[in-house]
N, C-alpha and C. Protein backbone atom coordinates (compact mmCIF):
# COMPACT_ATOMS: atom_id res chain seq x y z
N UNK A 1 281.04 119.86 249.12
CA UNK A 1 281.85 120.31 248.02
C UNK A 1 283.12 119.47 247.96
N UNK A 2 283.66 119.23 246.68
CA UNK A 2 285.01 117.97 246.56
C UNK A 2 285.52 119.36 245.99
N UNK A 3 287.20 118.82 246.22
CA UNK A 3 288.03 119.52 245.10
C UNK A 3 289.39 118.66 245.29
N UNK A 4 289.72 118.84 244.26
CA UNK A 4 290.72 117.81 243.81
C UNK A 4 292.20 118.76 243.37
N UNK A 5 293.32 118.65 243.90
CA UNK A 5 293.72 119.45 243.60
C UNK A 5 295.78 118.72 243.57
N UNK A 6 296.67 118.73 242.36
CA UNK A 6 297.84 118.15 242.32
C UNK A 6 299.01 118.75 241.96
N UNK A 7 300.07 118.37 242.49
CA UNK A 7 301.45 118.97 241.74
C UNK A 7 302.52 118.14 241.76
N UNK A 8 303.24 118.78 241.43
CA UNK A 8 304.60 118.46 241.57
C UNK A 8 306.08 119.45 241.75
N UNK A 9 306.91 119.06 242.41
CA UNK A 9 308.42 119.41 242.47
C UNK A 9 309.62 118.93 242.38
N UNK A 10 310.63 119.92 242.34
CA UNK A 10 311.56 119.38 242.36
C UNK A 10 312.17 119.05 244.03
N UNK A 11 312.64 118.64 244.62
CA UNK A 11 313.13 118.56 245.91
C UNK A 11 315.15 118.80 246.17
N UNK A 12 315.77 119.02 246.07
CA UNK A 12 316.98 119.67 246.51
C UNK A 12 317.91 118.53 247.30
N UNK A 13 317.08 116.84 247.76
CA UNK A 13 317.64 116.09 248.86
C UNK A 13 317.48 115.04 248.00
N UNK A 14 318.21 113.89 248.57
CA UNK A 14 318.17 112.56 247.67
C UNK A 14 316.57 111.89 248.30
N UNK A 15 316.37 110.88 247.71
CA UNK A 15 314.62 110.85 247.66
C UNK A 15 314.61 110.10 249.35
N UNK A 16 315.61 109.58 249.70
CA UNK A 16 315.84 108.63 250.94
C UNK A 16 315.18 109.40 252.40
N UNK A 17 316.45 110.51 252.18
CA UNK A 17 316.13 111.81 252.94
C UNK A 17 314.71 112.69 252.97
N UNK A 18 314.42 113.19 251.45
CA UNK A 18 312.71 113.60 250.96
C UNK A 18 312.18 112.75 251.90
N UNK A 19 311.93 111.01 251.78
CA UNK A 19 310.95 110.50 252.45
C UNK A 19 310.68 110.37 253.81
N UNK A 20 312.16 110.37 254.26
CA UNK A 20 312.06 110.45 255.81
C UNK A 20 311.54 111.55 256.40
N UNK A 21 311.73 112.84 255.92
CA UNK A 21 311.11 114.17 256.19
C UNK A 21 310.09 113.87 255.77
N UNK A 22 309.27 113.76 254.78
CA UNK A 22 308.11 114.08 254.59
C UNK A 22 306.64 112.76 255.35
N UNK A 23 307.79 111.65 256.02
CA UNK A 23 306.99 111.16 256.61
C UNK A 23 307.16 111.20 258.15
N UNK A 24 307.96 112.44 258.61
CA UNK A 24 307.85 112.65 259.68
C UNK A 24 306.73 114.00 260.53
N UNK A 25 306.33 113.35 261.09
CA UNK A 25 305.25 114.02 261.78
C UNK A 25 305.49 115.24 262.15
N UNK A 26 306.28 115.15 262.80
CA UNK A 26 306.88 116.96 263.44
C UNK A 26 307.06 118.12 262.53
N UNK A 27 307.78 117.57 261.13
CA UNK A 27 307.87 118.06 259.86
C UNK A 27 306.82 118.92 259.19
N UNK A 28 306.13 117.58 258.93
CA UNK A 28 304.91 118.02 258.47
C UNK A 28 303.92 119.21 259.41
N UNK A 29 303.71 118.95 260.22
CA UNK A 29 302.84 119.83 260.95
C UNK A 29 303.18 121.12 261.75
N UNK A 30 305.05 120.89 261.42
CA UNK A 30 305.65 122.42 261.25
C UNK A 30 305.00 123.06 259.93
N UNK A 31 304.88 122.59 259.00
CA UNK A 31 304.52 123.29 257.86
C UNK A 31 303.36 123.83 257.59
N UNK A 32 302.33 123.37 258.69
CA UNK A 32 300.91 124.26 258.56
C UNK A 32 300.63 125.60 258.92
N UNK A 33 300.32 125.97 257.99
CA UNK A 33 299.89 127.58 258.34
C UNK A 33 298.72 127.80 259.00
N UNK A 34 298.89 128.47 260.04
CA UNK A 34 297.88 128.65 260.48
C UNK A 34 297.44 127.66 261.80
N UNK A 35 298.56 126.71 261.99
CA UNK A 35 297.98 125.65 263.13
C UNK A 35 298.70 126.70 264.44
N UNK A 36 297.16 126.34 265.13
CA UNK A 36 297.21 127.39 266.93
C UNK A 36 298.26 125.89 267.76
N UNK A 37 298.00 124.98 267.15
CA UNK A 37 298.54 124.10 268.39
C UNK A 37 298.16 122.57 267.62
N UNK A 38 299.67 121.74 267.96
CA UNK A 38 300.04 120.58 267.32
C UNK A 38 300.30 119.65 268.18
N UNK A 39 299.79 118.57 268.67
CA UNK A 39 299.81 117.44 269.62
C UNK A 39 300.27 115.86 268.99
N UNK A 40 301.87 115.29 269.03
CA UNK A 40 301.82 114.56 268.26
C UNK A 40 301.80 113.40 269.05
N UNK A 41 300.85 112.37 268.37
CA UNK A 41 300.19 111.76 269.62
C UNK A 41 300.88 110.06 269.40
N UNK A 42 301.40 109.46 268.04
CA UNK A 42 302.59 108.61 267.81
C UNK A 42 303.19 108.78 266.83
N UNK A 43 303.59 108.24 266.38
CA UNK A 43 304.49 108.07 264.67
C UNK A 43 303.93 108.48 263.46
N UNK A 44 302.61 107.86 263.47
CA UNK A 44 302.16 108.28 261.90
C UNK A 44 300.71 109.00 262.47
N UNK A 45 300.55 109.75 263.62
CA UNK A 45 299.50 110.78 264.12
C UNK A 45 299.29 111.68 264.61
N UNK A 46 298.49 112.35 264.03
CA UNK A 46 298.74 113.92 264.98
C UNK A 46 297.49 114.47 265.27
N UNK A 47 297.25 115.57 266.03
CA UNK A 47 296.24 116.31 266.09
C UNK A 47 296.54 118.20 266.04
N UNK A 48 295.94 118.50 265.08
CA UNK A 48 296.06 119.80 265.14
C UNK A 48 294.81 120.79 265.44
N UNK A 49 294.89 122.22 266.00
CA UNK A 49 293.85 123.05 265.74
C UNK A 49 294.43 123.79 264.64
N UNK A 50 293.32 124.14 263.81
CA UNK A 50 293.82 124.85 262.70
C UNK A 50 292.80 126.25 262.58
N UNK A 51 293.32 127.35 262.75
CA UNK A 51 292.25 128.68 262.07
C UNK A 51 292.10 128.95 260.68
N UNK A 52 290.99 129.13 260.09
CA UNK A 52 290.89 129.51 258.53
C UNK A 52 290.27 130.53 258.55
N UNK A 53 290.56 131.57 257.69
CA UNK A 53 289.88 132.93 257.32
C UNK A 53 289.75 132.58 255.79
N UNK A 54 288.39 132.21 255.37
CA UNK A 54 288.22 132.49 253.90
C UNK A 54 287.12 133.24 254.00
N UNK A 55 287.15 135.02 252.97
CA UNK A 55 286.56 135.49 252.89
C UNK A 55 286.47 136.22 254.67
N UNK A 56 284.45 136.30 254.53
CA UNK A 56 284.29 136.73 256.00
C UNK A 56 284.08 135.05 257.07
N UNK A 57 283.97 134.01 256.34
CA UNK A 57 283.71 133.24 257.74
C UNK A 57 285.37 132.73 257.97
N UNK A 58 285.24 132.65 259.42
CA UNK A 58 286.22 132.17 260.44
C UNK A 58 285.78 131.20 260.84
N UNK A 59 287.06 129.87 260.66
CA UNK A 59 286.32 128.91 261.56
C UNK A 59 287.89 127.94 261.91
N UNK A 60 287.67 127.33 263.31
CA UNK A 60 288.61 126.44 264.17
C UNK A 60 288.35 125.13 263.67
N UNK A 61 288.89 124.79 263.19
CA UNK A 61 288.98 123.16 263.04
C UNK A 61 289.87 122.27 264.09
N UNK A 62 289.35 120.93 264.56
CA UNK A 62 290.02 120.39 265.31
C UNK A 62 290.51 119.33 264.79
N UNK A 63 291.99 119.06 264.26
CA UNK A 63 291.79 118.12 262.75
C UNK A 63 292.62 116.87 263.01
N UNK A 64 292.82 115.89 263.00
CA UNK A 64 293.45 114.31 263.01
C UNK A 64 294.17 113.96 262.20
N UNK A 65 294.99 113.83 262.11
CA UNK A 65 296.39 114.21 260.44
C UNK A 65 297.24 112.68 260.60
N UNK A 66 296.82 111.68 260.11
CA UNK A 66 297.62 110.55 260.11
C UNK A 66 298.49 110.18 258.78
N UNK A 67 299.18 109.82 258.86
CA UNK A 67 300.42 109.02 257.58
C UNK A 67 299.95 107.64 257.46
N UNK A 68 299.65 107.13 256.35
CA UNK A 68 299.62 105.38 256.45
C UNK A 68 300.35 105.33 254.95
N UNK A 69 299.81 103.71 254.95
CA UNK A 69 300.27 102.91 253.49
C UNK A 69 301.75 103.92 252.86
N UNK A 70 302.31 103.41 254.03
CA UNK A 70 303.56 103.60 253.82
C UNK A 70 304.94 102.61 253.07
N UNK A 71 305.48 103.06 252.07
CA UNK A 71 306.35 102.40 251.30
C UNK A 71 307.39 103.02 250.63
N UNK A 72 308.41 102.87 251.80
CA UNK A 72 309.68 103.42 251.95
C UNK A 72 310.72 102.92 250.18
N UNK A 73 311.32 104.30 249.72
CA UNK A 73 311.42 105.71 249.83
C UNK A 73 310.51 106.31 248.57
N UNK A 74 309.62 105.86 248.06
CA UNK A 74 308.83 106.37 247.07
C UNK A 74 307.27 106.70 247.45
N UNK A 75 306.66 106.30 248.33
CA UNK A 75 305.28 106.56 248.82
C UNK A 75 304.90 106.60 249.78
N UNK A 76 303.87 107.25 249.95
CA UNK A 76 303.10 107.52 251.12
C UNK A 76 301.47 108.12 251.28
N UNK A 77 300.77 107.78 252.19
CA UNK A 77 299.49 108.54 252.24
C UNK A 77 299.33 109.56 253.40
N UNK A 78 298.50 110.37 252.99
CA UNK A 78 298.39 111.55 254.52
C UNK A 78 296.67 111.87 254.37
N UNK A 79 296.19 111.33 255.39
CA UNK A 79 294.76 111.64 255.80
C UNK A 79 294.44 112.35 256.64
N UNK A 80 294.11 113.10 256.82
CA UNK A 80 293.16 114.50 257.61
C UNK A 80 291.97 114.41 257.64
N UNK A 81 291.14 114.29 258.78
CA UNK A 81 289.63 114.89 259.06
C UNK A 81 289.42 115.77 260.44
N UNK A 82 288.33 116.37 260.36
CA UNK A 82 287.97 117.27 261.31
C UNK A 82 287.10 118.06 261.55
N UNK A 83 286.40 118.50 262.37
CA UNK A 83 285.50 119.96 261.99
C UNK A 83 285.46 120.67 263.30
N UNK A 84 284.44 121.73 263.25
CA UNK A 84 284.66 122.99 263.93
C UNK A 84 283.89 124.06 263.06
N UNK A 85 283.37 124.92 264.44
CA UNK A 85 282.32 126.11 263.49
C UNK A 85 281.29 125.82 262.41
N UNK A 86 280.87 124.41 262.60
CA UNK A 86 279.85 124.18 261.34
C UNK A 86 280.30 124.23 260.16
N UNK A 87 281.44 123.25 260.58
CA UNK A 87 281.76 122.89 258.97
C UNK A 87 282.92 121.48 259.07
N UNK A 88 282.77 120.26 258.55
CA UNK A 88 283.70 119.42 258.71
C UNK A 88 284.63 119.20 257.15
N UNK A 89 285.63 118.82 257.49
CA UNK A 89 286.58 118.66 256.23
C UNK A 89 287.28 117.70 256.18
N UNK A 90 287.20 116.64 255.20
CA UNK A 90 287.79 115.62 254.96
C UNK A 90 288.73 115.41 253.58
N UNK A 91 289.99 115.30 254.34
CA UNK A 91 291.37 115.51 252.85
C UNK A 91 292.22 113.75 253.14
N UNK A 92 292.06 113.13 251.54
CA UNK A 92 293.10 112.21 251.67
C UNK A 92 293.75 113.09 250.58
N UNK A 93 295.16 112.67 250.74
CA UNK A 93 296.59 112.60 250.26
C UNK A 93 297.40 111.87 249.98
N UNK A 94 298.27 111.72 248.74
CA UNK A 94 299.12 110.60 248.25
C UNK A 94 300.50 111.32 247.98
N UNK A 95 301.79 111.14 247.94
CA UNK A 95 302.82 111.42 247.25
C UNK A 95 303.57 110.50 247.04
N UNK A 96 304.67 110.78 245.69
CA UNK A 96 305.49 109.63 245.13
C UNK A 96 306.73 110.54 245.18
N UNK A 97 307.57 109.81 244.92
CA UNK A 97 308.72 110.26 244.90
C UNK A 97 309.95 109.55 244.33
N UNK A 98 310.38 110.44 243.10
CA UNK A 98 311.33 109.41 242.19
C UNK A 98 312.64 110.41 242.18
N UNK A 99 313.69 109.56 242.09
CA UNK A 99 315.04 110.33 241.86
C UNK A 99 315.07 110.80 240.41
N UNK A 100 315.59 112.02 240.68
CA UNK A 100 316.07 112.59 239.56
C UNK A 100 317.20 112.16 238.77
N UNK A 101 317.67 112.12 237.27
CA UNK A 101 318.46 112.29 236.78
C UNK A 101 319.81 113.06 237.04
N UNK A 102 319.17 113.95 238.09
CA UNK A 102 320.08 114.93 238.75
C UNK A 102 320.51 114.73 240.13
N UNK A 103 321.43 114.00 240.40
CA UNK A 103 321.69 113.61 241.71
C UNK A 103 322.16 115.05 242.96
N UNK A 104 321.20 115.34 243.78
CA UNK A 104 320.69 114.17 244.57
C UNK A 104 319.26 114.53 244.68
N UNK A 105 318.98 115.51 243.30
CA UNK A 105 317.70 115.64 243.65
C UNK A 105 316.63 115.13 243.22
N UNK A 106 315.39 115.11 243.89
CA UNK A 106 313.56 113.65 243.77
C UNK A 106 312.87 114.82 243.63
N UNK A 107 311.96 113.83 242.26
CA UNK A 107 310.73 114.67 241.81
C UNK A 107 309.81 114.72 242.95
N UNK A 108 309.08 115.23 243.23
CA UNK A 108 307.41 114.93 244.00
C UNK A 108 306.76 115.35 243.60
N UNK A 109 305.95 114.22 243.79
CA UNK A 109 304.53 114.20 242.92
C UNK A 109 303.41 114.24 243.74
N UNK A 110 302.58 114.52 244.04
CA UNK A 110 301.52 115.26 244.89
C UNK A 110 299.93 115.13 244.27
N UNK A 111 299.23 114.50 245.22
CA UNK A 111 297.43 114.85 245.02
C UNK A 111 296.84 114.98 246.01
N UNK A 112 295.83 115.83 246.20
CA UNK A 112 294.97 115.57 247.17
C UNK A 112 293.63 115.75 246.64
N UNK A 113 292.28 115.14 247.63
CA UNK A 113 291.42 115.01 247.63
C UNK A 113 290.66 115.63 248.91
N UNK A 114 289.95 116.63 248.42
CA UNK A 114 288.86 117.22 250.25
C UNK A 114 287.92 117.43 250.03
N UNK A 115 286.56 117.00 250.73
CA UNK A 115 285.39 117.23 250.98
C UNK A 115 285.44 118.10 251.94
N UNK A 116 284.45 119.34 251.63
CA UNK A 116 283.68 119.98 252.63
C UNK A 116 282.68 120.19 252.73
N UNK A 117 281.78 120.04 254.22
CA UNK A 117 280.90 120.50 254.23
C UNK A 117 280.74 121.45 255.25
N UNK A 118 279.27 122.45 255.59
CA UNK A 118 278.73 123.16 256.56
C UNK A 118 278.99 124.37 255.81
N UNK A 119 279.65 125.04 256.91
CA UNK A 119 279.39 126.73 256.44
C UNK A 119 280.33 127.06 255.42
N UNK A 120 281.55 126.25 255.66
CA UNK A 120 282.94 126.58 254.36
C UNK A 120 282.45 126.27 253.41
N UNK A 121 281.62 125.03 253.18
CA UNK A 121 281.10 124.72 251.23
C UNK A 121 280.21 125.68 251.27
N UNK A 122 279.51 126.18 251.45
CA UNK A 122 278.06 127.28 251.42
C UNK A 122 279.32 128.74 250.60
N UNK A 123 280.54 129.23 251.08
CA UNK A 123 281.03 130.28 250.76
C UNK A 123 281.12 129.75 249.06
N UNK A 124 280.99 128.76 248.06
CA UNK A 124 281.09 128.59 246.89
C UNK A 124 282.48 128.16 246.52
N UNK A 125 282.02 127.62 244.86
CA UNK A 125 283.23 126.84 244.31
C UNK A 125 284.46 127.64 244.04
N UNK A 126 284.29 129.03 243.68
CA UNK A 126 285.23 129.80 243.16
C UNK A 126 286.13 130.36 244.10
N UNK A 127 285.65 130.67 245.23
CA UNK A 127 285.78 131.83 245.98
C UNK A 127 286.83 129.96 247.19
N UNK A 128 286.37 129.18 246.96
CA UNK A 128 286.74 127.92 248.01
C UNK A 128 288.29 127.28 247.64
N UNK A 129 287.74 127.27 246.18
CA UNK A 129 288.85 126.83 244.99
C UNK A 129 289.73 127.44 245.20
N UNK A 130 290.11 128.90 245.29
CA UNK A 130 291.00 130.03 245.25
C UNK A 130 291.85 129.62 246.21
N UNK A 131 291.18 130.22 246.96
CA UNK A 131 291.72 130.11 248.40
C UNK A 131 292.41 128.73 248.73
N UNK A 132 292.16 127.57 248.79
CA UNK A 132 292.60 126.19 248.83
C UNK A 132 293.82 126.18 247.84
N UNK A 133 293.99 126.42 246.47
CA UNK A 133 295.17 126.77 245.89
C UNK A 133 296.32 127.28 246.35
N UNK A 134 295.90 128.99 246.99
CA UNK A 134 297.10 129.26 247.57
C UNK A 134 297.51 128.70 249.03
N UNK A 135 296.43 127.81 249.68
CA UNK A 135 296.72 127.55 250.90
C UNK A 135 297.63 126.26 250.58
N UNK A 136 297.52 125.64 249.68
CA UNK A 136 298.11 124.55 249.22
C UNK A 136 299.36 124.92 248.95
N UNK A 137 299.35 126.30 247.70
CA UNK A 137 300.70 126.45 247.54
C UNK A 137 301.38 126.63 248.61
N UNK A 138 301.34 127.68 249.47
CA UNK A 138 301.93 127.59 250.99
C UNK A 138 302.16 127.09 251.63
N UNK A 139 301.84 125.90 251.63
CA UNK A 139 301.95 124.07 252.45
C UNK A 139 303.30 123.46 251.87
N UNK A 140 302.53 123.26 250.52
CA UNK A 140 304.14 122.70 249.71
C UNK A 140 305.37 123.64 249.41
N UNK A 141 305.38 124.69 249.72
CA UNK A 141 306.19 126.05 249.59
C UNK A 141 307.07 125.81 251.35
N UNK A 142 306.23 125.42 252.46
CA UNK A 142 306.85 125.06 253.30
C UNK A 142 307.37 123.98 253.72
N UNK A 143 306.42 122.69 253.03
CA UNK A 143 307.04 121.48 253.13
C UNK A 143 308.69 121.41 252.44
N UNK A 144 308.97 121.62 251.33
CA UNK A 144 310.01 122.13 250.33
C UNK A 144 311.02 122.79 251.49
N UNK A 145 311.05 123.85 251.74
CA UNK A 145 311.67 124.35 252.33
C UNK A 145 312.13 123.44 253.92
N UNK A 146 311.51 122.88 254.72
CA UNK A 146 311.65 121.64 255.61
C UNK A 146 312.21 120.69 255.24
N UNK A 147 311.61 120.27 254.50
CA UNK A 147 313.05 119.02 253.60
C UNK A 147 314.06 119.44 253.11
N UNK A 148 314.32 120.13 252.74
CA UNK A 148 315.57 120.43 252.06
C UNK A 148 316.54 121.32 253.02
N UNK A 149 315.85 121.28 254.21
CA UNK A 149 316.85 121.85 255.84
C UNK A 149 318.07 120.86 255.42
């Protein structure tokens, strides 16, 4: 199963600051919900366990969270793969980041891309979709809130 899913915000910090947070590792993987345990293993890598409850299946993912194609203070990529419980998940990620008109605050602009397979794509598009929305919103709801510390 793919799903494709994008946004955007406003950010509260000048875009310099936005980028340095959002390409810092520790940052970022403060912001996951739901991670049992975060191992950051150099600069642009990490490893997380992550628990998901969608619906009735439960499942542990053991997931690889790297930063690349990095291009200081407007872009960046964030790649994730992993699996666990019969099911693997593969997410690339892009964000941009432009200053506002409003000093000192940067738009962000946001996409991602995830394949799943095993037992999580089997629960369906609707019921997968949902859920990934608000887990998303909650990501960038915490990323937001981390940057703008």
């Amino acid at each position: 199963m793919h799903l494709h899913l994008e946004g955007s915000s406003e950010l509260n910090v000048d875009r310099e600051t936005a980028y340095n947070r959002l390409t810092d590792l520790e940052v970022m993987t403060s912001s996951l919900p739901d991670a049992e345990a975060v191992k950051i293993i150099d600069i642009e890598t990490a490893e997380a366990t992550i628990k998901l409850r969608i619906a009735l299946v439960s499942a542990r993912l053991r997931m690889k969270v790297k930063i690349s194609n990095k291009k200081p203070p407007s872009h960046a990529e964030l790649s994730a793969e992993g699996s666990g419980t019969g099911s693997h998940v593969k997410i690339s990620s892009t964000f941009d980041l432009a200053q506002s008109n409003r000093n000192p605050t940067t738009i962000f602009t946001w996409s991602a891309d995830a394949d799943i397979t095993g037992i999580m794509a089997g629960i369906g598009s609707t019921m997968l979709r949902g859920f990934a929305e608000r887990r998303v919103s909650e990501i960038f709801s915490a990323i937001q809130i981390a940057v703008e510390k």
